[in-house]
Protein backbone atom coordinates (compact mmCIF):
# COMPACT_ATOMS: atom_id res chain seq x y z
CA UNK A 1 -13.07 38.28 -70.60
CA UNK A 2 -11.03 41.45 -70.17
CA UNK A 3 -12.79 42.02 -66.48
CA UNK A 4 -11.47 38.87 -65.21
CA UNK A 5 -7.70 39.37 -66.93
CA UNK A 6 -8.02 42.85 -65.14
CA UNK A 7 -8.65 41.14 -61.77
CA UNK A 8 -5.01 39.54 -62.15
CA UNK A 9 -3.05 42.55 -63.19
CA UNK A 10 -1.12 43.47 -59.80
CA UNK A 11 -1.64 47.48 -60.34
CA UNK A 12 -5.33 47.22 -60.00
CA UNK A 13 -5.16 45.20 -56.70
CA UNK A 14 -5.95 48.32 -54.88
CA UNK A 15 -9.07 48.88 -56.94
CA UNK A 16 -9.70 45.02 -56.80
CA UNK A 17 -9.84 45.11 -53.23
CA UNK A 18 -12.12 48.16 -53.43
CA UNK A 19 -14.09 46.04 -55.62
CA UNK A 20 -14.17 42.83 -53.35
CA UNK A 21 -15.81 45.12 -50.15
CA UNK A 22 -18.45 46.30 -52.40
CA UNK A 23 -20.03 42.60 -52.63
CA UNK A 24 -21.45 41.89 -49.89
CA UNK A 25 -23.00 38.66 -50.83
CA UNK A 26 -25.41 37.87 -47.60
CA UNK A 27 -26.97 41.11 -48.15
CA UNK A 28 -27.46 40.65 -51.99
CA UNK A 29 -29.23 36.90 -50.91
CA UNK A 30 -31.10 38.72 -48.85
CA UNK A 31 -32.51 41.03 -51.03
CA UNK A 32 -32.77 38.76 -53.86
CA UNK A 33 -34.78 36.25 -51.25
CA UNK A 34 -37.18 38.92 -50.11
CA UNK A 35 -37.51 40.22 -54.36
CA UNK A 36 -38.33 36.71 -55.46
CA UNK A 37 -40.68 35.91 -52.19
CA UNK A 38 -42.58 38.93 -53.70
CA UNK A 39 -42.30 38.05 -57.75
CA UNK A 40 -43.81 34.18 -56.60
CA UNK A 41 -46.48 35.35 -54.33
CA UNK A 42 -47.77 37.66 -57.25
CA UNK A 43 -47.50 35.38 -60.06
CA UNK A 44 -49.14 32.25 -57.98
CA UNK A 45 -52.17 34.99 -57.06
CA UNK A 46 -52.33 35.98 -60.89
CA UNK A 47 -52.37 32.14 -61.71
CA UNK A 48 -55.40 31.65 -58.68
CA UNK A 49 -57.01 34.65 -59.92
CA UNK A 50 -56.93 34.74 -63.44
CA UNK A 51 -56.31 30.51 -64.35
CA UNK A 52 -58.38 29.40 -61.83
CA UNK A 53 -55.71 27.03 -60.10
CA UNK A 54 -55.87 26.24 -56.88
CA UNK A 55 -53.00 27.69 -54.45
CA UNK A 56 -50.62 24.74 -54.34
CA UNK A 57 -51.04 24.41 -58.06
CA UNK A 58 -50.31 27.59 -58.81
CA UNK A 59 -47.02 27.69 -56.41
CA UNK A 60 -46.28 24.43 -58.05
CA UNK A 61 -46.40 25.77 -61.14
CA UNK A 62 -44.80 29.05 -60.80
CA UNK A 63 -41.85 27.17 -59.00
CA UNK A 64 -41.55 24.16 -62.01
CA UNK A 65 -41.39 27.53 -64.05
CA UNK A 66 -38.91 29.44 -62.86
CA UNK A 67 -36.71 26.63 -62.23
CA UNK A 68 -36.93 26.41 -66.02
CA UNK A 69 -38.06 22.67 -65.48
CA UNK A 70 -41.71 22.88 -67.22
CA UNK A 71 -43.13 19.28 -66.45
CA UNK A 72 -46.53 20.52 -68.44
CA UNK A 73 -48.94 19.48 -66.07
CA UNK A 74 -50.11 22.81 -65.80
CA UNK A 75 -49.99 26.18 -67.77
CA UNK A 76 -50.99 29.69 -68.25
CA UNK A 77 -54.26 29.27 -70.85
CA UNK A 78 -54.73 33.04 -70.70
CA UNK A 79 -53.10 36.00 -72.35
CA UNK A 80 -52.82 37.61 -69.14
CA UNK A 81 -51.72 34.50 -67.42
CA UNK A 82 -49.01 34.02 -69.88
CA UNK A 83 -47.80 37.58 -69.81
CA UNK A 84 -47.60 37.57 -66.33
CA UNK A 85 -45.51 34.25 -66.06
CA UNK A 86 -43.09 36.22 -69.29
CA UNK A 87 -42.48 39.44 -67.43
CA UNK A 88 -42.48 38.14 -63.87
CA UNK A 89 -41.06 34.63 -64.07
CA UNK A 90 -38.97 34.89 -67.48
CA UNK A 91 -37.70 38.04 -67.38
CA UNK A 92 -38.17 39.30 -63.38
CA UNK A 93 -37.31 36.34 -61.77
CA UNK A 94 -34.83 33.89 -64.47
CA UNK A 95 -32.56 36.60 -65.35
CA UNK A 96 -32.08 37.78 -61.40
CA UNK A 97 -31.69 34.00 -60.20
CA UNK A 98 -28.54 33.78 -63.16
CA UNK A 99 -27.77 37.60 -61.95
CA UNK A 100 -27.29 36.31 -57.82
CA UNK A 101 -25.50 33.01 -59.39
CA UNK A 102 -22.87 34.85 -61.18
CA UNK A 103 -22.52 37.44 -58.64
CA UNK A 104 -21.61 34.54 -55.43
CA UNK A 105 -19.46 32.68 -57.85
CA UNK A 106 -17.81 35.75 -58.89
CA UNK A 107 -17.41 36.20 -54.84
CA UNK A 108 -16.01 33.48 -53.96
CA UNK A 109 -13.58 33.88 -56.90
CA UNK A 110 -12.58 37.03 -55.51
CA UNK A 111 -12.39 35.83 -52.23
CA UNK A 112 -9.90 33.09 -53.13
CA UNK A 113 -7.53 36.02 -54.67
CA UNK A 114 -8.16 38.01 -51.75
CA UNK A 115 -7.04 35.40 -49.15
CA UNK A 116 -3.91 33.92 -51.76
CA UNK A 117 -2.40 37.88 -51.60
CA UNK A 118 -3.26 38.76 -47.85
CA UNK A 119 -6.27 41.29 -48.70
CA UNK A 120 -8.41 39.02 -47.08
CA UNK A 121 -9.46 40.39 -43.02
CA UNK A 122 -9.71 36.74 -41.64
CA UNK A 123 -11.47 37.59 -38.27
CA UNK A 124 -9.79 35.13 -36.14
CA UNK A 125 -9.83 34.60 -32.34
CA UNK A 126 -7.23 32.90 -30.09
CA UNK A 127 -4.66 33.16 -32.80
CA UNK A 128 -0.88 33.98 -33.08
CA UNK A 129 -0.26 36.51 -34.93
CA UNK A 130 3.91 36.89 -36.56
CA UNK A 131 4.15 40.70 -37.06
CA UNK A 132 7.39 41.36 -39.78
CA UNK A 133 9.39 38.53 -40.99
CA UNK A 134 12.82 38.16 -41.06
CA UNK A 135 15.41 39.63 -44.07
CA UNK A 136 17.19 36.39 -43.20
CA UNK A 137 16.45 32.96 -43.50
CA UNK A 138 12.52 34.30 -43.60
CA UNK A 139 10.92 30.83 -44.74
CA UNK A 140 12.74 28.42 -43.05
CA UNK A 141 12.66 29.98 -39.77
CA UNK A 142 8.64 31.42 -40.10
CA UNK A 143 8.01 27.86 -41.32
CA UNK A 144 10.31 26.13 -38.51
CA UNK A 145 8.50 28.46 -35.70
CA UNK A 146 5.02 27.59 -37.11
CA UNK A 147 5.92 23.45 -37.13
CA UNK A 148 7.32 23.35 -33.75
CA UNK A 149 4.34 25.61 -32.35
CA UNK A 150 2.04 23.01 -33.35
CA UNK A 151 4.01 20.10 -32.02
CA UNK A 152 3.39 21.45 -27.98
CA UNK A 153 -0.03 19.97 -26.80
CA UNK A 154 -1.54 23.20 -25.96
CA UNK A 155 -1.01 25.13 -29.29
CA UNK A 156 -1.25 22.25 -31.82
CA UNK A 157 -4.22 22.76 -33.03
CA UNK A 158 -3.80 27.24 -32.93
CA UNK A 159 -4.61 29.17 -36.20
CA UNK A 160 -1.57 31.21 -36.95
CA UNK A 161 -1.51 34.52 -39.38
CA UNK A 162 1.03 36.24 -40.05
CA UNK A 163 1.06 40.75 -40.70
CA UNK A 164 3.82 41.25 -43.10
CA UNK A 165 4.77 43.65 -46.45
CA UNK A 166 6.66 40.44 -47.52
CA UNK A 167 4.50 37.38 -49.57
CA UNK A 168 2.52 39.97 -51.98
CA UNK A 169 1.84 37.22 -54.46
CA UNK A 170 1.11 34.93 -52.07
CA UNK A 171 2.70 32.30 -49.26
CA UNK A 172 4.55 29.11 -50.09
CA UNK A 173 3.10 25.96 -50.40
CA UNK A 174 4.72 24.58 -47.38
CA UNK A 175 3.17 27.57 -45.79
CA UNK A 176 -0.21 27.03 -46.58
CA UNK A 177 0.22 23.34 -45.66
CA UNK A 178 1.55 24.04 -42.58
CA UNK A 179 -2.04 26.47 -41.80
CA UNK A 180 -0.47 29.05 -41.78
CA UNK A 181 -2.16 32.84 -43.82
CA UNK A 182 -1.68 35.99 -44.17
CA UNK A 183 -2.56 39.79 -44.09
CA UNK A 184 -0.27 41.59 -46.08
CA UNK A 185 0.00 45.13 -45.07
CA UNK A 186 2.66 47.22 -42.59
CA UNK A 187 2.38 45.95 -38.41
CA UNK A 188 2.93 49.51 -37.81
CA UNK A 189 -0.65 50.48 -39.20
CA UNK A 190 -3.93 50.41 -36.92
CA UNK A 191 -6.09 49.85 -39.64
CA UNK A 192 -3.73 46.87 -40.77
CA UNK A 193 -3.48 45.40 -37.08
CA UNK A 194 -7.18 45.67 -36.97
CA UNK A 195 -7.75 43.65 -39.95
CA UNK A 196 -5.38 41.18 -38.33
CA UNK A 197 -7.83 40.97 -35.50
CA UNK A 198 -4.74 41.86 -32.91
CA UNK A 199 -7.18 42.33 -29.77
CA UNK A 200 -8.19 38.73 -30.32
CA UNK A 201 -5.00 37.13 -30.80
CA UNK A 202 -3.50 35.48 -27.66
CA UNK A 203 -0.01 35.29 -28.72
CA UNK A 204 2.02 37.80 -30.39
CA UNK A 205 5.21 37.98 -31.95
CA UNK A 206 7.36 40.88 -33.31
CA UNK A 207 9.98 39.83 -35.12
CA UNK A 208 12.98 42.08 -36.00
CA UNK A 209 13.35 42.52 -39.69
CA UNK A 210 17.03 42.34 -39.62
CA UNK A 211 19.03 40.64 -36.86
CA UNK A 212 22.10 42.14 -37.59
CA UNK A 213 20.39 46.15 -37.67
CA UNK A 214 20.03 48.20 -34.92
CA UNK A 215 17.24 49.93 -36.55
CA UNK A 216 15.18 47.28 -36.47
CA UNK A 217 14.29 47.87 -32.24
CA UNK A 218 13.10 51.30 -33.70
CA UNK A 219 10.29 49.45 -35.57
CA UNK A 220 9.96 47.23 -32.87
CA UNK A 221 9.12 50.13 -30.09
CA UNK A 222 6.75 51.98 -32.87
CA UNK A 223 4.86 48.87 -33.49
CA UNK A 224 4.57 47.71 -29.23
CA UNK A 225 3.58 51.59 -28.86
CA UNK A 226 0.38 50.95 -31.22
CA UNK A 227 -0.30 47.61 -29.81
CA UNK A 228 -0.14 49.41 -26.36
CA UNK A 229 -2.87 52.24 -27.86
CA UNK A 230 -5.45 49.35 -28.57
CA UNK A 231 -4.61 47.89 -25.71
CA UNK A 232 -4.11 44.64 -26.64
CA UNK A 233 -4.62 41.23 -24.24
CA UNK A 234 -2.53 38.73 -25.87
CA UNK A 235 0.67 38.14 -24.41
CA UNK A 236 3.73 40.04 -26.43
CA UNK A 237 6.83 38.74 -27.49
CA UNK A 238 9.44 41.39 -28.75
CA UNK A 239 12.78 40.30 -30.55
CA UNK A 240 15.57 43.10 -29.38
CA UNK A 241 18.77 43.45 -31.75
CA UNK A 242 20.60 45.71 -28.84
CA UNK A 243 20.55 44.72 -25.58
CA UNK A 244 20.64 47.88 -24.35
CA UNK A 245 17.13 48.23 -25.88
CA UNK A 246 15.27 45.64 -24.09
CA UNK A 247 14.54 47.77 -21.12
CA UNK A 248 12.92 50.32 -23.44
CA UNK A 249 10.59 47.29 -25.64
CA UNK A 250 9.98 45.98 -21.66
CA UNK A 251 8.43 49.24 -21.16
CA UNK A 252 6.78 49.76 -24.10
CA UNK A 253 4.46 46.77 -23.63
CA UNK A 254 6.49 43.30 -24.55
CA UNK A 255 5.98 41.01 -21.85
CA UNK A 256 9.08 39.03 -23.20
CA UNK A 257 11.98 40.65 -24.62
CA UNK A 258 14.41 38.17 -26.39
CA UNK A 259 17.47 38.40 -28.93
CA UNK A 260 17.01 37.15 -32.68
CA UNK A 261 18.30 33.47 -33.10
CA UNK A 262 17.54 33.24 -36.45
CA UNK A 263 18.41 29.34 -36.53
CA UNK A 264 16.80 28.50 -33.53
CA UNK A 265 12.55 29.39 -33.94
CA UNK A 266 12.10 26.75 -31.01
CA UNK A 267 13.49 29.62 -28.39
CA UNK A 268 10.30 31.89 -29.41
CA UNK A 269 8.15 29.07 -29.14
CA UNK A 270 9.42 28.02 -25.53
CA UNK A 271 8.71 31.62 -24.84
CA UNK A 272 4.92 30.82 -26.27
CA UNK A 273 4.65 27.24 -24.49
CA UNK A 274 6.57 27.71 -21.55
CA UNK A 275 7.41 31.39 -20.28
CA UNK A 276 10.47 31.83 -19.12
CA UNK A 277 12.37 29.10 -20.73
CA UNK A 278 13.49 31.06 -23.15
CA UNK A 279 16.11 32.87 -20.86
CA UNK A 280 17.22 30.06 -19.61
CA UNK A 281 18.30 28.61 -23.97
CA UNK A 282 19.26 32.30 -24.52
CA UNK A 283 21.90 32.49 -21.82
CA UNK A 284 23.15 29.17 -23.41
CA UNK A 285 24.19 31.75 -26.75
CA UNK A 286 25.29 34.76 -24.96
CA UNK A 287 29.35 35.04 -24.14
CA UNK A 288 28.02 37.07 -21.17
CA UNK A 289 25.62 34.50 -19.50
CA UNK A 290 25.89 30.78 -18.17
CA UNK A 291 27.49 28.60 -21.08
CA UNK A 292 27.27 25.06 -21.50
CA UNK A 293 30.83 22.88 -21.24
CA UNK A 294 31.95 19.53 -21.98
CA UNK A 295 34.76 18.04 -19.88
CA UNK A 296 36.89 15.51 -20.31
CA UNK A 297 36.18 13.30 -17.08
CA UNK A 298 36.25 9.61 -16.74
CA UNK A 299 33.29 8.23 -15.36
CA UNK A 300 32.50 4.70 -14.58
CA UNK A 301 29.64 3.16 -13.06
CA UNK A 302 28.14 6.02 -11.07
CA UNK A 303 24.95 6.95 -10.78
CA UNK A 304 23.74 9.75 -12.48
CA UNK A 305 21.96 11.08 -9.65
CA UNK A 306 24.86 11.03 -7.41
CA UNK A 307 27.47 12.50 -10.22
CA UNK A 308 25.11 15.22 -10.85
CA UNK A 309 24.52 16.05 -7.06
CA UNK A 310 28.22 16.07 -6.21
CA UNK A 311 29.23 18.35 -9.19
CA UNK A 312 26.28 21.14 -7.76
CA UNK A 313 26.94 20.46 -4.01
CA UNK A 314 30.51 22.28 -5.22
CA UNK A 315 29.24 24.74 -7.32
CA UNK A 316 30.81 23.76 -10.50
CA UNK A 317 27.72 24.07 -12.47
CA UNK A 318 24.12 21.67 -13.06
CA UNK A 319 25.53 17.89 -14.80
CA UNK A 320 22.89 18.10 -17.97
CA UNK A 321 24.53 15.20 -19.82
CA UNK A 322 27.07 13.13 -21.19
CA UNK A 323 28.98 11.41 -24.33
CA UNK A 324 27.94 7.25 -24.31
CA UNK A 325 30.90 6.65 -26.72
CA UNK A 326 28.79 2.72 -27.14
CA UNK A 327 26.58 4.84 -28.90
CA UNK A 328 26.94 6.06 -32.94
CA UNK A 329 27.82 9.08 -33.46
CA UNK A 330 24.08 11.11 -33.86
CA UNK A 331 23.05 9.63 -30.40
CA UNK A 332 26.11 9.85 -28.71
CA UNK A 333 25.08 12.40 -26.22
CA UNK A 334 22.77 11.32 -23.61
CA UNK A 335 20.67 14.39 -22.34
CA UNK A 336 18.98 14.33 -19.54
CA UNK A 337 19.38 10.85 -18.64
CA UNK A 338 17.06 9.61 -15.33
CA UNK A 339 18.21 9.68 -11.93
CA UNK A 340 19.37 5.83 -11.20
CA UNK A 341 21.31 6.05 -14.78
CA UNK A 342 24.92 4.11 -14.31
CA UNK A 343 26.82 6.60 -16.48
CA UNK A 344 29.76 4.96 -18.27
CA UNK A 345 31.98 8.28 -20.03
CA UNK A 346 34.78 9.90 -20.81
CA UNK A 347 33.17 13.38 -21.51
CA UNK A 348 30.39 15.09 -19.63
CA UNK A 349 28.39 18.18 -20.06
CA UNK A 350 27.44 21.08 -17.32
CA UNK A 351 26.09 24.24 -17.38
CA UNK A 352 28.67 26.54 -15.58
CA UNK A 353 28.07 30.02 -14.21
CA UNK A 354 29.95 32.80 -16.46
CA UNK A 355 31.64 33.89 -13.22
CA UNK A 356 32.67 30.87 -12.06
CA UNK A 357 36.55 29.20 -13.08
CA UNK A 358 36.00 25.56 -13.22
CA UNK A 359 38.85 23.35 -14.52
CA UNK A 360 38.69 20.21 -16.16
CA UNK A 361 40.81 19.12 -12.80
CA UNK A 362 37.98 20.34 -10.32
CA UNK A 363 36.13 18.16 -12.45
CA UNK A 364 38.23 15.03 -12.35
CA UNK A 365 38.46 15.50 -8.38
CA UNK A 366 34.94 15.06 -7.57
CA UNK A 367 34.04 12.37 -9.46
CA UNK A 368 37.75 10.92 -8.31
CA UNK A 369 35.73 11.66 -4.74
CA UNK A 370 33.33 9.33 -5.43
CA UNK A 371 35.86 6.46 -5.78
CA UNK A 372 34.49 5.03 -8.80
CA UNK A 373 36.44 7.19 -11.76
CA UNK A 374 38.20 4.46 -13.87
């Protein structure tokens, strides 16, 4: 069937999609509905009038009729009675039923294409929407952001699309397993953020297209600029290549302005789940900002609670964790550990201030302080 080879040919896909709005298949049931309601009425009054049935045999027999069933228990005897079942039942009435068949499956074939290629306008609500993807590491780290979104308790169960010129011929598998689809079309476009239903999406995310290109804030400040224009609700999350652009996305609309970690999707979703958290893990990457340092510090039986309150009570920094060398290897470092924890170490972890000097001997002397280091 050449139509249907046509429908698969990628040139045509802006005709196809011209081709997809022009079935609108509720109102072609409707109409069909209201032609047949009309078409039965007249044949079962022909069959009353002219056969001398009474009204439920005539519906019953226009309905066994057209349904192409035919039990024989009654019939047209009359040549009017049988032309009128031939022209309104056989011809008026058969041939439109096959007509409205072929035309839904033929719609929900179309459909299927539509939503596989991103043509399909999804009219979500309470979604996050990904404007861009990445040039780098794009499916791991849309796939990674999308997996540890729906671990958090409050977004687990949040439909996610994604506006992007990337995936013409369709997402991945692990995308589409994952819940995540698409509208394929350019974030910088109204009528493409419209059919990505951006003033009902809670969360959204612009994504730099290239980390390591300037440019890409350009793209970022013309896209929060039209997001700004429709005056969005959902909150806005901007990735910022410069740093001396944030203060221009900031004022453009983004309510959080972050760098690209391209190996780390967690930090965008911490700014999703938990706002603000994602300064405090960004700092952790920055030369500039507080940096996280092991030091090599004898420890033995000392309360975590106490070691951690000594080492602040100085200033050297906030005691986050430390190395149980009883441990193997992959578990070795104990994060976080609770209050009344007896730490037994060689090696512990703080979070020091960028402009603050602290020696692995300031170290040693506190916890040498506590009269416990072995």
């Amino acid at each position: 069937m050449p139509y249907l080879l046509f429908l698969f040919k990628r040139q045509h896909w802006r005709h196809y999609s011209y081709l997809l709005q022009q079935i609108d298949i509720r109102r072609t049931l409707i109409r069909a509905g209201l032609y047949l309601v009309c078409v039965f009425s007249l044949h079962s009054w022909i069959m009353v009038a002219v056969e001398g049935l009474r009204v439920d045999e005539a519906i019953w027999l226009t309905l066994t009729t057209v349904v192409t069933v035919g039990y024989g228990d009654y019939s047209a005897q009359t040549v009017i009675g049988r032309l009128a079942t031939v022209i309104l039942l056989y011809v008026g009435s058969i041939f439109v039923l096959f007509h409205i068949a072929a035309d839904y499956f033929q719609y929900r074939s179309e459909r299927k294409m539509a939503m596989l290629h991103g043509r399909w306008r999804w009219r979500m609500k309470n979604h996050v929407l990904i404007l861009n993807s990445p040039s780098i590491n794009r499916d791991r780290y849309i796939l990674g952001l999308v997996e540890e979104l729906h671990r958090t308790e409050r977004w687990a169960d949040c439909p996610v699309l994604m506006l992007t010129r990337d995936y013409e011929n369709g997402l991945p598998e692990d995308f589409q397993i994952a819940g995540v689809v698409h509208y394929h079309g350019d974030a910088s476009n109204p009528d493409d953020l419209e059919a990505a239903s951006i003033a009902e999406a809670s969360v959204i995310i612009v994504l730099a297209e290239n980390a390591a290109d300037k440019r890409s804030d350009e793209t970022s400040f013309n896209i929060l600029h039209r997001l700004k224009e429709q005056n969005v609700q959902g909150r806005i999350i901007a990735e910022c290549v410069r740093r001396a652009n944030r203060t221009r996305l900031k004022a453009a609309g983004a309510d959080c302005v972050m760098r690209p970690i391209r190996f780390y999707p967690e930090i965008v979703v911490r700014a999703i789940d938990s706002p603000g958290a994602e300064q405090i893990l960004e700092g952790l990457f920055m030369s500039e900002g507080d940096e996280c340092r092991s030091f090599d510090a004898p420890v033995r039986g000392v309360r975590w609670a106490d070691l951690a309150s000594a080492l602040m009570s100085r200033g050297y920094g906030t005691a986050i964790a430390y190395a149980d060398e009883a441990k193997d290897p992959e578990h070795a470092v104990q994060c976080n550990p609770s209050p009344d924890q007896i730490v037994h170490t060689d090696r512990i972890f703080i979070i020091v201030k960028a402009d603050r000097d602290v020696t692995t001997a300031d170290i040693q002397a506190t916890i040498a302080g506590l009269g416990t280091a072995g």
